[in-house]
N, C-alpha and C. Protein backbone atom coordinates (compact mmCIF):
# COMPACT_ATOMS: atom_id res chain seq x y z
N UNK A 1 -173.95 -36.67 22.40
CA UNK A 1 -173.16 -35.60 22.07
C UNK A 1 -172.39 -35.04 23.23
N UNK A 2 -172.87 -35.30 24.15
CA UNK A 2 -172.29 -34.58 25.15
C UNK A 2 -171.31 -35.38 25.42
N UNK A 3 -169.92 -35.29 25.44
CA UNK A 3 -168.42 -35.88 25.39
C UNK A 3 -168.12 -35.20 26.63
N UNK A 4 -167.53 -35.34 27.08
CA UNK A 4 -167.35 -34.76 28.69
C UNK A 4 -165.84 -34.59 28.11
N UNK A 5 -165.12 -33.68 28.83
CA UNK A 5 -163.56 -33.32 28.57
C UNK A 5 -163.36 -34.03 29.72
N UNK A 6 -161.93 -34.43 29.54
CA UNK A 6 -161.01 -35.22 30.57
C UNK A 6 -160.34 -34.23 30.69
N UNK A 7 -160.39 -32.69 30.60
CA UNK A 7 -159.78 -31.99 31.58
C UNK A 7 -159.13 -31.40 30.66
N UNK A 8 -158.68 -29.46 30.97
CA UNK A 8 -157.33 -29.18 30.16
C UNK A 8 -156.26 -29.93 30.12
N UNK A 9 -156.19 -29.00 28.90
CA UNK A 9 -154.32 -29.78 28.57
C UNK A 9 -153.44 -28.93 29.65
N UNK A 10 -152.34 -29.62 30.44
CA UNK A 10 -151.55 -28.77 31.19
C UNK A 10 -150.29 -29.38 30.62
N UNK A 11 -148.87 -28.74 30.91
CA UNK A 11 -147.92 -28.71 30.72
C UNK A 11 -147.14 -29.68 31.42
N UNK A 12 -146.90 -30.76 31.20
CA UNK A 12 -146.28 -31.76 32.28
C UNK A 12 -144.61 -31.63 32.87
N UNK A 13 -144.35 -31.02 31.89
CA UNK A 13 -142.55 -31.19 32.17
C UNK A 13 -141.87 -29.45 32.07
N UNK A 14 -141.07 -29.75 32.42
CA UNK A 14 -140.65 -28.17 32.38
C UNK A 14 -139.47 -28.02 31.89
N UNK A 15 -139.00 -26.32 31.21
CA UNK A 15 -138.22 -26.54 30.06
C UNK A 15 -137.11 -25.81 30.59
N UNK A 16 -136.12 -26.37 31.04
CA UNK A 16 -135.01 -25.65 31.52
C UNK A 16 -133.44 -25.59 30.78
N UNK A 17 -133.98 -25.29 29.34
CA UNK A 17 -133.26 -24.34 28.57
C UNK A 17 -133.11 -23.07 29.08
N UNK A 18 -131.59 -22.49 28.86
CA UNK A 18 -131.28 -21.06 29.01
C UNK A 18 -130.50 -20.52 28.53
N UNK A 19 -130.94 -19.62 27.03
CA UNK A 19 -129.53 -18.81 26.75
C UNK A 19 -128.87 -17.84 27.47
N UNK A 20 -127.61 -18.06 27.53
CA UNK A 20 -127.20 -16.54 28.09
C UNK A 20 -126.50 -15.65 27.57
N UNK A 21 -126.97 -14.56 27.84
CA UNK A 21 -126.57 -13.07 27.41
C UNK A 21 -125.48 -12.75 27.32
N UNK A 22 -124.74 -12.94 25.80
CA UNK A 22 -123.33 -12.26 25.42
C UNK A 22 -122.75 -11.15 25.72
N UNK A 23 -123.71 -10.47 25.26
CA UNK A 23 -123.71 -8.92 24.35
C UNK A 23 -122.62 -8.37 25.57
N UNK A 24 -122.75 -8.88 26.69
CA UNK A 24 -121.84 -7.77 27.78
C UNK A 24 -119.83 -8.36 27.77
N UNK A 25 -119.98 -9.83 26.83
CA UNK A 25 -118.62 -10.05 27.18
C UNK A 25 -117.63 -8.89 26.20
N UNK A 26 -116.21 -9.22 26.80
CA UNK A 26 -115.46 -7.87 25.42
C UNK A 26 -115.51 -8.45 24.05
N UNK A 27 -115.34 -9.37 23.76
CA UNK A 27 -115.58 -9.46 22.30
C UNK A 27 -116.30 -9.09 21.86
N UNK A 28 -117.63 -8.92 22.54
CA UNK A 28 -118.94 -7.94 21.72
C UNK A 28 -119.16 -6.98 21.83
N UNK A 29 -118.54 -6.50 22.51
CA UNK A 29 -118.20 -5.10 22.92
C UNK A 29 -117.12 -4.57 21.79
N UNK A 30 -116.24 -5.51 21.66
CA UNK A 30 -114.83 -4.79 20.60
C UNK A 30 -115.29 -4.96 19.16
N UNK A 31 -116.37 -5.55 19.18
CA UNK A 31 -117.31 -5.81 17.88
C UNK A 31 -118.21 -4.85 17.86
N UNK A 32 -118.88 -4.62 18.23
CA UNK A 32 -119.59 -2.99 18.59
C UNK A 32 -118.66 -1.69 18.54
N UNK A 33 -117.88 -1.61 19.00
CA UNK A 33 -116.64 -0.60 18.54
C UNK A 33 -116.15 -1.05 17.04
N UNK A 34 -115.67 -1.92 16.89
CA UNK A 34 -115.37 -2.05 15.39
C UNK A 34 -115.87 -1.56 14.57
N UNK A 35 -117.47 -2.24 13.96
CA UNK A 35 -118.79 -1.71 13.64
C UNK A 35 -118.30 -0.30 13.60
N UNK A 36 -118.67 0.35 14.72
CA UNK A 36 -118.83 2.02 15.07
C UNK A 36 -117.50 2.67 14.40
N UNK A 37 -116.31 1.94 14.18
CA UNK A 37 -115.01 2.42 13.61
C UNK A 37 -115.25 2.19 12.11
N UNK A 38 -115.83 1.41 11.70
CA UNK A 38 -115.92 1.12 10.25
C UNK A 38 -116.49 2.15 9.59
N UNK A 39 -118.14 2.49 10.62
CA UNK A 39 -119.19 3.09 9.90
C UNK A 39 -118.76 4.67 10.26
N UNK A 40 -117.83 5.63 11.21
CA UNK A 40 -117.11 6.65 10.99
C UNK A 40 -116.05 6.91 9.96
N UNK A 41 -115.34 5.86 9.57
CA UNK A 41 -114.24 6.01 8.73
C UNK A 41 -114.69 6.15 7.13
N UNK A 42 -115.52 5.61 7.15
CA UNK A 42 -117.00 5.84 6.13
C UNK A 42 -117.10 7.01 5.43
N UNK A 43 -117.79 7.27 6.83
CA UNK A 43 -118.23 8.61 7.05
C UNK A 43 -117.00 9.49 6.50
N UNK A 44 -116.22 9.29 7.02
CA UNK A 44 -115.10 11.00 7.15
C UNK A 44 -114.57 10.37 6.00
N UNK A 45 -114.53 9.45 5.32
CA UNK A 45 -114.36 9.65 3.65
C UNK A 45 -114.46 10.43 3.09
N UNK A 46 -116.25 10.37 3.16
CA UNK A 46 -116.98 11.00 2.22
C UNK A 46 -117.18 12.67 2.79
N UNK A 47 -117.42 12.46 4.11
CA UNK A 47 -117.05 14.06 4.68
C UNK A 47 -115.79 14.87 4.81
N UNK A 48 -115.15 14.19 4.96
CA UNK A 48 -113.84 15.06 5.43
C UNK A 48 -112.67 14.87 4.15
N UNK A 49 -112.41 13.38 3.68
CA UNK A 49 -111.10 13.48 2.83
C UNK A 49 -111.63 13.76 1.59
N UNK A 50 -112.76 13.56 1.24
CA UNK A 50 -113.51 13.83 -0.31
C UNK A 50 -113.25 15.60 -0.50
N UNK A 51 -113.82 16.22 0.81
CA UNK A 51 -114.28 17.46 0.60
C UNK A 51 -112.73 18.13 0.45
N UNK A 52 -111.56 17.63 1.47
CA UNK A 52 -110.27 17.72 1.75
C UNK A 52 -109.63 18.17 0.04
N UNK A 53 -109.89 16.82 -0.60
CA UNK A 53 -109.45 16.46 -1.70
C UNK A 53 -109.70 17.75 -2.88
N UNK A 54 -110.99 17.82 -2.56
CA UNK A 54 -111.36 18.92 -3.77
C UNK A 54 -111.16 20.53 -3.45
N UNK A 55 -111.01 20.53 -2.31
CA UNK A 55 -110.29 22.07 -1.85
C UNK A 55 -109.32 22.09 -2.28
N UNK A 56 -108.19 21.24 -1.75
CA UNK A 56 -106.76 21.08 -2.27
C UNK A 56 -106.55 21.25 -3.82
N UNK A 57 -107.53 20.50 -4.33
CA UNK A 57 -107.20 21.00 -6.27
C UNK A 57 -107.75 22.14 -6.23
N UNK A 58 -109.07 22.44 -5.68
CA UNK A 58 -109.36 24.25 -5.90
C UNK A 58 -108.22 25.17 -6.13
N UNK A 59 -106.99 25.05 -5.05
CA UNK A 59 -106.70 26.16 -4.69
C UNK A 59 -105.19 25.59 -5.48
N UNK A 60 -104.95 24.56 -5.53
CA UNK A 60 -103.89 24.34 -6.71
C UNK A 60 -104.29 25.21 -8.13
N UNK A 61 -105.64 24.92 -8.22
CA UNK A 61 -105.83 25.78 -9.92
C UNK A 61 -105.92 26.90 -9.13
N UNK A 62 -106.72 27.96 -8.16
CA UNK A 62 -106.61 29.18 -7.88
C UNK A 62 -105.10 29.71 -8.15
N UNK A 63 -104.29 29.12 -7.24
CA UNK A 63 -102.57 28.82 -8.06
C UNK A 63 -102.77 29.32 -9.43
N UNK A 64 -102.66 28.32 -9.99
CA UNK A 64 -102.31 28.94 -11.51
C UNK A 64 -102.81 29.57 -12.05
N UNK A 65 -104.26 29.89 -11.61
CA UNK A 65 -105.08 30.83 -12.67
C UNK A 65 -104.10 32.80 -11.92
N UNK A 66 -103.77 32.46 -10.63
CA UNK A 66 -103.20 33.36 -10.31
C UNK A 66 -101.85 34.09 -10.81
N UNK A 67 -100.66 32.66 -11.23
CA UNK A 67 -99.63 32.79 -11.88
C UNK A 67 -100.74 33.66 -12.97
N UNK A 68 -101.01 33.00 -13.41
CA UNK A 68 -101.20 33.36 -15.03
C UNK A 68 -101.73 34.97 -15.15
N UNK A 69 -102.29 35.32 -14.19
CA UNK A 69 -102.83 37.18 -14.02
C UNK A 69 -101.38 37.24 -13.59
N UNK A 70 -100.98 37.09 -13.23
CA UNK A 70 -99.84 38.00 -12.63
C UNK A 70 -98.76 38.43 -14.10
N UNK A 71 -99.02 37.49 -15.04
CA UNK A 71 -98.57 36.94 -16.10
C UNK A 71 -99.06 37.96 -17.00
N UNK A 72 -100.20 37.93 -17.15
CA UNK A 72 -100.82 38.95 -17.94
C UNK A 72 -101.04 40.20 -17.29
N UNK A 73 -100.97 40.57 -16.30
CA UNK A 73 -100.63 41.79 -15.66
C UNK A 73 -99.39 42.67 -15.37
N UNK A 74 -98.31 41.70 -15.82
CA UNK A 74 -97.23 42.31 -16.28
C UNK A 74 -97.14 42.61 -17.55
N UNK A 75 -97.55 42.15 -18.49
CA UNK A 75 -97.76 42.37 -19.95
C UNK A 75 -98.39 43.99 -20.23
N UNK A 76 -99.68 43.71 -19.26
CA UNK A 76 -100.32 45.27 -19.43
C UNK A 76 -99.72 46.05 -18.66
N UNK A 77 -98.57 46.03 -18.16
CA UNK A 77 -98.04 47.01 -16.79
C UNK A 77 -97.91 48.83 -17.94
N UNK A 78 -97.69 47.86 -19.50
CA UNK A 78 -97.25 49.26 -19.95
C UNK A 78 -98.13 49.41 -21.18
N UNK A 79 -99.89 48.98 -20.69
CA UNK A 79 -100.41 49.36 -21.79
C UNK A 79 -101.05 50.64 -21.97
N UNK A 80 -101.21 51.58 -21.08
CA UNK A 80 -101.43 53.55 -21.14
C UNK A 80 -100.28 53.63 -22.80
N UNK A 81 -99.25 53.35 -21.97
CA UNK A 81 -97.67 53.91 -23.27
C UNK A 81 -98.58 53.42 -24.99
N UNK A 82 -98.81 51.59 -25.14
CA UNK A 82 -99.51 51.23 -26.28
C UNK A 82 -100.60 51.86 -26.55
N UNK A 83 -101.90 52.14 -25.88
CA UNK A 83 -102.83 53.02 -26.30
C UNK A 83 -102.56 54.22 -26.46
N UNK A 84 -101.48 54.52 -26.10
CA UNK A 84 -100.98 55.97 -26.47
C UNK A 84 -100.71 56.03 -27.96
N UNK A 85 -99.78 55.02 -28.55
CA UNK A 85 -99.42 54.94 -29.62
C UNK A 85 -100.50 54.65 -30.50
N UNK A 86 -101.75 53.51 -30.11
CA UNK A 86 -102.64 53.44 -31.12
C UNK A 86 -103.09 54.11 -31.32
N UNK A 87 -103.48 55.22 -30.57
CA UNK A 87 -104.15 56.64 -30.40
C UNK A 87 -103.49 57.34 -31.50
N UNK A 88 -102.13 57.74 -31.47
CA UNK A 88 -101.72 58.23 -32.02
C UNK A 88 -101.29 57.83 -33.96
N UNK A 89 -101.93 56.54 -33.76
CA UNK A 89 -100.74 55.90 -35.42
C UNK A 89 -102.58 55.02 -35.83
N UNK A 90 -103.93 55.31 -35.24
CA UNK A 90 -105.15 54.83 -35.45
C UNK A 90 -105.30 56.26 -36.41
N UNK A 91 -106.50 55.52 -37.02
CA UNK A 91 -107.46 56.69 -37.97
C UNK A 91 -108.08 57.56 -37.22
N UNK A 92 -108.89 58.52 -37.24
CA UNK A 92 -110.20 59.35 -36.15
C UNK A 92 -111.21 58.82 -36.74
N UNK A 93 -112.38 59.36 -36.57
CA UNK A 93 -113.54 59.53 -36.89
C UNK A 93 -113.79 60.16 -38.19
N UNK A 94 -112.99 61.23 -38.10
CA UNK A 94 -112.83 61.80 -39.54
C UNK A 94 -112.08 61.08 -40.83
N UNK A 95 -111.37 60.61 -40.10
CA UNK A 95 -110.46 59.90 -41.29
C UNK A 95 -111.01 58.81 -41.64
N UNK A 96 -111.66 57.98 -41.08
CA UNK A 96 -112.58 56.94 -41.53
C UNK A 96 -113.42 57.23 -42.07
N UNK A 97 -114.26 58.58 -42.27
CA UNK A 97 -115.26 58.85 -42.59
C UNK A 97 -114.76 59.23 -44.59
N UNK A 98 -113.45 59.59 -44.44
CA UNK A 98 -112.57 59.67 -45.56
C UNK A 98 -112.43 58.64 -46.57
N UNK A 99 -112.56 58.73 -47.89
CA UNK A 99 -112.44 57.76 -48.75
C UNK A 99 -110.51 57.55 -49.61
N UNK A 100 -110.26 56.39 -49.49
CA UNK A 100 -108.51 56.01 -49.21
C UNK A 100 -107.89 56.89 -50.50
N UNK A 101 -107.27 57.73 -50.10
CA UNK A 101 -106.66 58.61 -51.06
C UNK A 101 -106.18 57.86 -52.32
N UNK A 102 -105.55 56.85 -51.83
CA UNK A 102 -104.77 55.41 -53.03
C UNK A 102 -105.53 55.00 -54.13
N UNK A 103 -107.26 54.72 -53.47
CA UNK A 103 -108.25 54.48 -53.98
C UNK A 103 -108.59 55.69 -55.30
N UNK A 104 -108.52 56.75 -54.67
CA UNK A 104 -108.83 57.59 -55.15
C UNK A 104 -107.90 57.86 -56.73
N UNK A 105 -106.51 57.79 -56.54
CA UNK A 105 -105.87 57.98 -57.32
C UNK A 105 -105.49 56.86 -58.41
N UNK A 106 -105.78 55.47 -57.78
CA UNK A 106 -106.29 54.08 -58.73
C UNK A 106 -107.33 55.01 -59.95
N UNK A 107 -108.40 55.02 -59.21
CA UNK A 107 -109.81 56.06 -60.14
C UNK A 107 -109.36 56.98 -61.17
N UNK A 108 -108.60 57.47 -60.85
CA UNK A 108 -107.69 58.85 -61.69
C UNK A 108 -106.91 58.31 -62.77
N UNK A 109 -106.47 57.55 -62.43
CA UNK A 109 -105.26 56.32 -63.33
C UNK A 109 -105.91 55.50 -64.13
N UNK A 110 -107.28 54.78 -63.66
CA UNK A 110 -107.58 54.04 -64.29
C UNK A 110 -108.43 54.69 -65.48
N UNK A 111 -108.75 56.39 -65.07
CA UNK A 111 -110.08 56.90 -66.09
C UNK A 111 -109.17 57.85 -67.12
N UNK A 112 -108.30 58.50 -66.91
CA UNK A 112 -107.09 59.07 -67.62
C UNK A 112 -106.39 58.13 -68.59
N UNK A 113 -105.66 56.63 -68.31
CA UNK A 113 -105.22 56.07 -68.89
C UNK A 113 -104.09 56.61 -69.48
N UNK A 114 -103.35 56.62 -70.82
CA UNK A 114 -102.00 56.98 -71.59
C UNK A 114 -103.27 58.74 -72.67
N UNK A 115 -103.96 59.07 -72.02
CA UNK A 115 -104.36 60.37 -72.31
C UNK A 115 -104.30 61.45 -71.52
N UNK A 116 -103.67 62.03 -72.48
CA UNK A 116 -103.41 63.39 -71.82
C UNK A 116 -102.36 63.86 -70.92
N UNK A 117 -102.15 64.55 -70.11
CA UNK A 117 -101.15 65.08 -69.35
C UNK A 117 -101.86 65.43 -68.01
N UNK A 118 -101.35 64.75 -66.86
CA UNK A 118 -102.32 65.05 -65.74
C UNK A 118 -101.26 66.30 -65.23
N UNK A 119 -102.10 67.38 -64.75
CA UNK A 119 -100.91 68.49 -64.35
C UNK A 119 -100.97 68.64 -62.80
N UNK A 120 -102.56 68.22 -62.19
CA UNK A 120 -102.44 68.71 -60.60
C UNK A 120 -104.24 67.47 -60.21
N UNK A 121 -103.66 67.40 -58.75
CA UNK A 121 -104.76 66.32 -58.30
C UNK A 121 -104.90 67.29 -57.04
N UNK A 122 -106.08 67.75 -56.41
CA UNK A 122 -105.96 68.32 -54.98
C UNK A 122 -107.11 67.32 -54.30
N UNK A 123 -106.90 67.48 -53.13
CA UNK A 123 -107.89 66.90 -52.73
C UNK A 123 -108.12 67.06 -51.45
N UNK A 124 -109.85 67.49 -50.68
CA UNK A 124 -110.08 68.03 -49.55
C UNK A 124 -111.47 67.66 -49.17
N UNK A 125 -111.51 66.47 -48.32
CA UNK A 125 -112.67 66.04 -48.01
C UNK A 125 -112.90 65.26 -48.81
N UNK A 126 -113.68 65.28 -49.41
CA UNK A 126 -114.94 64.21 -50.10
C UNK A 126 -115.14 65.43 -51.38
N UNK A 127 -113.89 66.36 -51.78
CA UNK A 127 -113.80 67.01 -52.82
C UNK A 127 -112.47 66.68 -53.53
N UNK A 128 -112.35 66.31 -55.02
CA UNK A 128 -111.41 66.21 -55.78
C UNK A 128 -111.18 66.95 -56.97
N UNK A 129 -110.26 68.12 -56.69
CA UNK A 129 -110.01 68.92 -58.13
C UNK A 129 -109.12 68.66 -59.23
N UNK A 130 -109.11 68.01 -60.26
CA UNK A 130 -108.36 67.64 -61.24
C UNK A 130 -108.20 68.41 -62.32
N UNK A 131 -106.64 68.98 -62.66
CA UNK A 131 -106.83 69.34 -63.94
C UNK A 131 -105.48 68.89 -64.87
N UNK A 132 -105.88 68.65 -66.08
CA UNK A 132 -104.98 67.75 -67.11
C UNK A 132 -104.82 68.61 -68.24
N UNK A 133 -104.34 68.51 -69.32
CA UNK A 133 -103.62 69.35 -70.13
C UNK A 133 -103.94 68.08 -71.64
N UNK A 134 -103.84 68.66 -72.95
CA UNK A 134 -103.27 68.19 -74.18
C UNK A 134 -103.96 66.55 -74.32
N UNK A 135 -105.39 66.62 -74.38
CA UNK A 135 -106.54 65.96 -74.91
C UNK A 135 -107.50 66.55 -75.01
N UNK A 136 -108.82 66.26 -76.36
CA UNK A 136 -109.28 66.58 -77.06
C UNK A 136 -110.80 66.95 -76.19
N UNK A 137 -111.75 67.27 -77.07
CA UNK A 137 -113.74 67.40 -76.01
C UNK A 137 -113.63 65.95 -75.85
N UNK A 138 -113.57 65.23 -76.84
CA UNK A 138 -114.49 63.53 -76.87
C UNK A 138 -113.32 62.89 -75.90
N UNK A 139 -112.33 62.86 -75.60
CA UNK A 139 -111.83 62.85 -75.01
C UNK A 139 -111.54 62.94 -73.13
N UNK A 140 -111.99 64.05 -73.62
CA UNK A 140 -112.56 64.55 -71.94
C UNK A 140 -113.73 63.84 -71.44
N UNK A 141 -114.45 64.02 -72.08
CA UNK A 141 -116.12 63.31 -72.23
C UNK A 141 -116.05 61.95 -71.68
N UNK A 142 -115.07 60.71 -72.45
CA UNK A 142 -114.73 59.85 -71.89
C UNK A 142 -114.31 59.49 -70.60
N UNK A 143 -113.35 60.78 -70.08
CA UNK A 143 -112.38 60.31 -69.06
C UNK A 143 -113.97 60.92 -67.89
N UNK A 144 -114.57 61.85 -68.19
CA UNK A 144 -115.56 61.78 -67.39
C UNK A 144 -116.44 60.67 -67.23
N UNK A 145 -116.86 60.27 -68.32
CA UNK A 145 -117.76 59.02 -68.71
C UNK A 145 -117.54 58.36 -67.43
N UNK A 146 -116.10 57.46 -67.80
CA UNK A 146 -114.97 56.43 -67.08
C UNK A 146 -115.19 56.79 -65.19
N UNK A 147 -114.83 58.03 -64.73
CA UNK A 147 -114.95 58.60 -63.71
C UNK A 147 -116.53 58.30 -62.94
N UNK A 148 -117.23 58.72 -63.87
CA UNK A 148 -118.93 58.17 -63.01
C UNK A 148 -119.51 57.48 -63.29
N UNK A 149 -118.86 56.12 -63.66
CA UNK A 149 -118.89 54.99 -63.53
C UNK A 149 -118.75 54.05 -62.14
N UNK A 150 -117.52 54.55 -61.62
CA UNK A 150 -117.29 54.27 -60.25
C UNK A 150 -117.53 54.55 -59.42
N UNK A 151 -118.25 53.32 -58.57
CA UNK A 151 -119.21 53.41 -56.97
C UNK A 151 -118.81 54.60 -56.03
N UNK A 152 -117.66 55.21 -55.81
CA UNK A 152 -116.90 55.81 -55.28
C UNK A 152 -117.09 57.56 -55.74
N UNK A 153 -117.71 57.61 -56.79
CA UNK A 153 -117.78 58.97 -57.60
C UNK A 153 -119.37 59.29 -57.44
N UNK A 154 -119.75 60.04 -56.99
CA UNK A 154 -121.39 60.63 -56.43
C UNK A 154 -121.30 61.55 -57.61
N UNK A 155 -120.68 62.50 -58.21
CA UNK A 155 -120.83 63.30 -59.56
C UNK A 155 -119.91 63.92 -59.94
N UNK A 156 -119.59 64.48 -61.09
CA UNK A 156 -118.85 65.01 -61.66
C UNK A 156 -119.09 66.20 -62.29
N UNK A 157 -118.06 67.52 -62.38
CA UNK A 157 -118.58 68.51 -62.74
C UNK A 157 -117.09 68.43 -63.86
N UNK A 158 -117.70 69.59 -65.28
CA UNK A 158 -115.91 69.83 -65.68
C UNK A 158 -116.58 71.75 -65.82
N UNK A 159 -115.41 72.34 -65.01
CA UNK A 159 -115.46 73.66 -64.89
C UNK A 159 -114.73 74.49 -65.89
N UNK A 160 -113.77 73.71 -66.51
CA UNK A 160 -112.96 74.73 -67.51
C UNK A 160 -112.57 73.88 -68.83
N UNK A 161 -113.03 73.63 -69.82
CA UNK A 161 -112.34 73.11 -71.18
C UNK A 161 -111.71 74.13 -72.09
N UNK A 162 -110.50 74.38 -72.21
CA UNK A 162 -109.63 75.39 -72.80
C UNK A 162 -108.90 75.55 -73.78
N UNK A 163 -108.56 75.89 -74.84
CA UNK A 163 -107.79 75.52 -75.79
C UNK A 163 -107.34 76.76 -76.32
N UNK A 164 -106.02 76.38 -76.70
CA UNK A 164 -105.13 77.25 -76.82
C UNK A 164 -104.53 77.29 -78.99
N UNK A 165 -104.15 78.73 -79.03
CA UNK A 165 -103.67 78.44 -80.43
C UNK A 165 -102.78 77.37 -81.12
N UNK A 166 -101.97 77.35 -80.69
CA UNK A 166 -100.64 76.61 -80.70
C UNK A 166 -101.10 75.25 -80.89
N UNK A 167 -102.10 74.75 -79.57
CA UNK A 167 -102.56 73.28 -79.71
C UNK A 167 -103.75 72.62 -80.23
N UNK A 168 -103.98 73.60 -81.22
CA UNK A 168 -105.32 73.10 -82.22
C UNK A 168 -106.11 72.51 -81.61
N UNK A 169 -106.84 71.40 -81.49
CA UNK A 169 -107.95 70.65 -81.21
C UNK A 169 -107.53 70.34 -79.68
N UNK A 170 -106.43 70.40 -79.28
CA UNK A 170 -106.18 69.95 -77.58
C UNK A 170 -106.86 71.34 -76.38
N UNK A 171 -107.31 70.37 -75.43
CA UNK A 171 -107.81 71.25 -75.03
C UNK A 171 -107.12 71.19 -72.67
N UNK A 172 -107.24 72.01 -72.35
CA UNK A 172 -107.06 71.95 -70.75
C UNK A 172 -108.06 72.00 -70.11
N UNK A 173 -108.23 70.89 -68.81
CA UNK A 173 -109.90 70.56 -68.58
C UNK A 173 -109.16 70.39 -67.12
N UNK A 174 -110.74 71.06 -66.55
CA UNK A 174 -110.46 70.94 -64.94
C UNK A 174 -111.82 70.41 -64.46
N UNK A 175 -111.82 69.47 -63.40
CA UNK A 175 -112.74 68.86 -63.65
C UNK A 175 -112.85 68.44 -61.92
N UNK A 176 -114.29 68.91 -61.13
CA UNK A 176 -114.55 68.73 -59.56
C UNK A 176 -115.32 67.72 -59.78
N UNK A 177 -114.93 66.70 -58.81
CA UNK A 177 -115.50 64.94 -58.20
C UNK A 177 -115.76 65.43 -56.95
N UNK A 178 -117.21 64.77 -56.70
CA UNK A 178 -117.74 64.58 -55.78
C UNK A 178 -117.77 63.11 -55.34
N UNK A 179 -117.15 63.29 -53.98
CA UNK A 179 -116.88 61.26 -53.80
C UNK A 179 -117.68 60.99 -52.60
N UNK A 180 -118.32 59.64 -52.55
CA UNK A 180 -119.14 59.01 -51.71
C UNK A 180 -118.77 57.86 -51.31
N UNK A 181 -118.50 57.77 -50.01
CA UNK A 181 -118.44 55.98 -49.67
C UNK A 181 -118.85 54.97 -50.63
N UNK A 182 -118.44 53.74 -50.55
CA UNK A 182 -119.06 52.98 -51.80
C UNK A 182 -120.28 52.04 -50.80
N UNK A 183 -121.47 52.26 -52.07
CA UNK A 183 -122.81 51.32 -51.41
C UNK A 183 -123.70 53.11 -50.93
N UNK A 184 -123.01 54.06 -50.81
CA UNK A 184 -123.54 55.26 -50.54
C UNK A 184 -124.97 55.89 -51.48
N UNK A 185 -125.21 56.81 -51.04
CA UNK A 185 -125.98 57.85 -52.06
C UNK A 185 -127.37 56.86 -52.77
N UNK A 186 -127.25 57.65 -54.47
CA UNK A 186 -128.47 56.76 -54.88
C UNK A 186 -128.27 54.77 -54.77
């Protein structure tokens, strides 16, 4: 077993290969600058002309959104004068709270009909005094009937049924409405 070594292995020949070191001539040098020009121009793309880019439209629309106030700020230069007028040609508080006179007199028209003789309509507030002439009780009765029927009519009173010699069975009727918003009361 015992093999005796004939000795390390040594290196017999020698290796006189040699690269040599580029990196210092200018071409690698102007290649290293290149590189470094590529990877800035890159850069200030995305930093400088990107950001460039979107300021520039910012302030193009700041532009127009500016035209456009200036636009509509001349429009209102004279709106005191218009609210003056709406002020003046608007309803109040009170008058809204008012039921439409038109309305009112539709009601009158529609509960009267071709009876009778209407002689006087007053009207004050959310009070309506009516009085008519030359129709009969059952008559009257009806046109009241007709009257508080409508959403608009909270009650009805008749204060005077009158009759005169001359007009036999005809009688003069005055008659106070109480009016309510419609959807109001009971």
């Amino acid at each position: 077993m015992a093999r005796k070594l004939k000795g390390a292995p040594t290196k017999r020949t020698m290796n006189l290969y040699f690269k040599p070191d580029r990196t210092t001539k200018p071409a690698t040098v102007a290649l290293y600058v290149l590189f470094v020009l590529v990877v800035l121009l890159g850069l200030s793309k995305v930093l400088v002309y990107d950001v460039w880019v979107k300021v520039d439209g910012a302030r193009t629309a700041l532009a127009a959104v500016e035209g456009q106030m200036d636009t509509v700020m001349e429009e209102l230069s004279d709106y005191s004068e218009v609210k003056e007028k709406y002020q003046r040609y608007s309803a109040t508080d009170e008058e809204r709270a008012l039921i439409d006179r038109m309305e009112v007199l539709a009601l009158l028209d529609g509960a009267m009909g071709a009876t009778g003789e209407l002689s006087s309509v007053a009207v004050n507030g959310d009070l309506v005094q009516v009085q008519f002439n030359r129709v009969t009780l059952a008559q009257t009765a009806e046109i009241v009937r007709r009257l508080e029927e409508s959403p608009i009519v909270a009650r009805t009173t008749v204060n005077t049924a009158a009759t005169t010699q001359e007009d036999g069975d005809l009688v003069s009727a005055s008659i106070l409405i109480q009016l309510q918003k419609e959807g109001e009361g009971e």
